[in-house]
Protein backbone atom coordinates (compact mmCIF):
# COMPACT_ATOMS: atom_id res chain seq x y z
CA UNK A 1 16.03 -1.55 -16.65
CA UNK A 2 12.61 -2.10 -18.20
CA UNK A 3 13.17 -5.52 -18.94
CA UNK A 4 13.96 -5.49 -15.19
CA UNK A 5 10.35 -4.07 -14.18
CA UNK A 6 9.00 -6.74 -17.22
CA UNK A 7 10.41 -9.55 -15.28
CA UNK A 8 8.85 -8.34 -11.74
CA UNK A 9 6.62 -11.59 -11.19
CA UNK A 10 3.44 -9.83 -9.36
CA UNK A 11 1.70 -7.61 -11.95
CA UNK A 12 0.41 -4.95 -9.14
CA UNK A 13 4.17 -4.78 -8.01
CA UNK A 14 5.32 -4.31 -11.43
CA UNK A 15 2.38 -1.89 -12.44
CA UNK A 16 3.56 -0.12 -9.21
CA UNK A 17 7.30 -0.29 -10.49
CA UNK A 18 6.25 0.94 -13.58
CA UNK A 19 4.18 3.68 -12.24
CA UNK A 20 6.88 4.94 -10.81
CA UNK A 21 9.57 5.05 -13.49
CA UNK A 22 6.86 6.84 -15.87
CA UNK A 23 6.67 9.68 -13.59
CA UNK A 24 10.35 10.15 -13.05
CA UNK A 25 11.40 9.41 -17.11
CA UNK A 26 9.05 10.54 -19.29
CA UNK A 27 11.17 9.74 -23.05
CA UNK A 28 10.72 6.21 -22.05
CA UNK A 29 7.17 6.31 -21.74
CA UNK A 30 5.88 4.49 -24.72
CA UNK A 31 7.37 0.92 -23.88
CA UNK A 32 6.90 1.71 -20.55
CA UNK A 33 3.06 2.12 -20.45
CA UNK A 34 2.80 -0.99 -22.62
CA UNK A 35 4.49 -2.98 -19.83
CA UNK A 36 2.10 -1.29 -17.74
CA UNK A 37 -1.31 -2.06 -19.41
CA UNK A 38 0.35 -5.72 -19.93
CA UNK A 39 0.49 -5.96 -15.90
CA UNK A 40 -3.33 -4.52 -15.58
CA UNK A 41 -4.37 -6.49 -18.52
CA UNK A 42 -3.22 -9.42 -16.67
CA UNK A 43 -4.77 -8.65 -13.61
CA UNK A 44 -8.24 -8.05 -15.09
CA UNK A 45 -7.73 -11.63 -16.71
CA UNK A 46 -8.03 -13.15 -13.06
CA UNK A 47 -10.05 -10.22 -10.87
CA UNK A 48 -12.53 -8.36 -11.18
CA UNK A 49 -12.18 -4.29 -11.71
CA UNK A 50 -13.20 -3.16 -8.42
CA UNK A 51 -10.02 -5.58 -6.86
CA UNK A 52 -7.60 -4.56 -9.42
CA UNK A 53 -8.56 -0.64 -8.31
CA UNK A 54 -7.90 -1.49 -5.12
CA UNK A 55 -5.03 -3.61 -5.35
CA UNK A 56 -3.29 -1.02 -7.07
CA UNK A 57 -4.34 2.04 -5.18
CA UNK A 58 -6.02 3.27 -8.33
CA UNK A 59 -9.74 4.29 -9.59
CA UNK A 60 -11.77 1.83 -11.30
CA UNK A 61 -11.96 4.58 -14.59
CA UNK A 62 -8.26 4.62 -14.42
CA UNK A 63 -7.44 0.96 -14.20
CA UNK A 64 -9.95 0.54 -17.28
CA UNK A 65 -7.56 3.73 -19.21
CA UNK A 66 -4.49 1.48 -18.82
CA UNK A 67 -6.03 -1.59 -19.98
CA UNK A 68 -7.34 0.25 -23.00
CA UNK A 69 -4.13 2.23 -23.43
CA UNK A 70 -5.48 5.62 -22.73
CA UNK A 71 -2.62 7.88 -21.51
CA UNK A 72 -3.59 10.23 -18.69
CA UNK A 73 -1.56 13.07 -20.40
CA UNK A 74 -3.69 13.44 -23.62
């Protein structure tokens, strides 16, 4: 399965994907955040912060927290 949301080709509709399966199965969360900040680290390569935010339906603070690896359950 998470080679399955790896291999989504957008990186907002995987970091969507992704988004989704950490909420719902949380001892898979490690490799699954990393696949997450991949798909935000590659947006940021190509857009700017403020498009990523929206483009993903997420704060500007937050988009920066999963490119940085921050976890929003510290």
């Amino acid at each position: 399965m998470i080679a399955n949301l790896a291999a989504i080709p957008d990186p907002a509709d995987r970091d969507r994907a992704v988004a989704a399966v950490l909420d719902a199965v949380p001892g898979l969360q490690a490799e699954l955040r990393a696949t997450r900040q991949a798909a935000v680290v590659e947006l940021r390569a190509t857009h700017s912060l403020a498009e990523v935010a929206d483009t993903l339906g997420i704060s500007m603070p937050r988009v920066s927290q999963i490119a940085s690896g921050v976890s929003r359950r510290l």
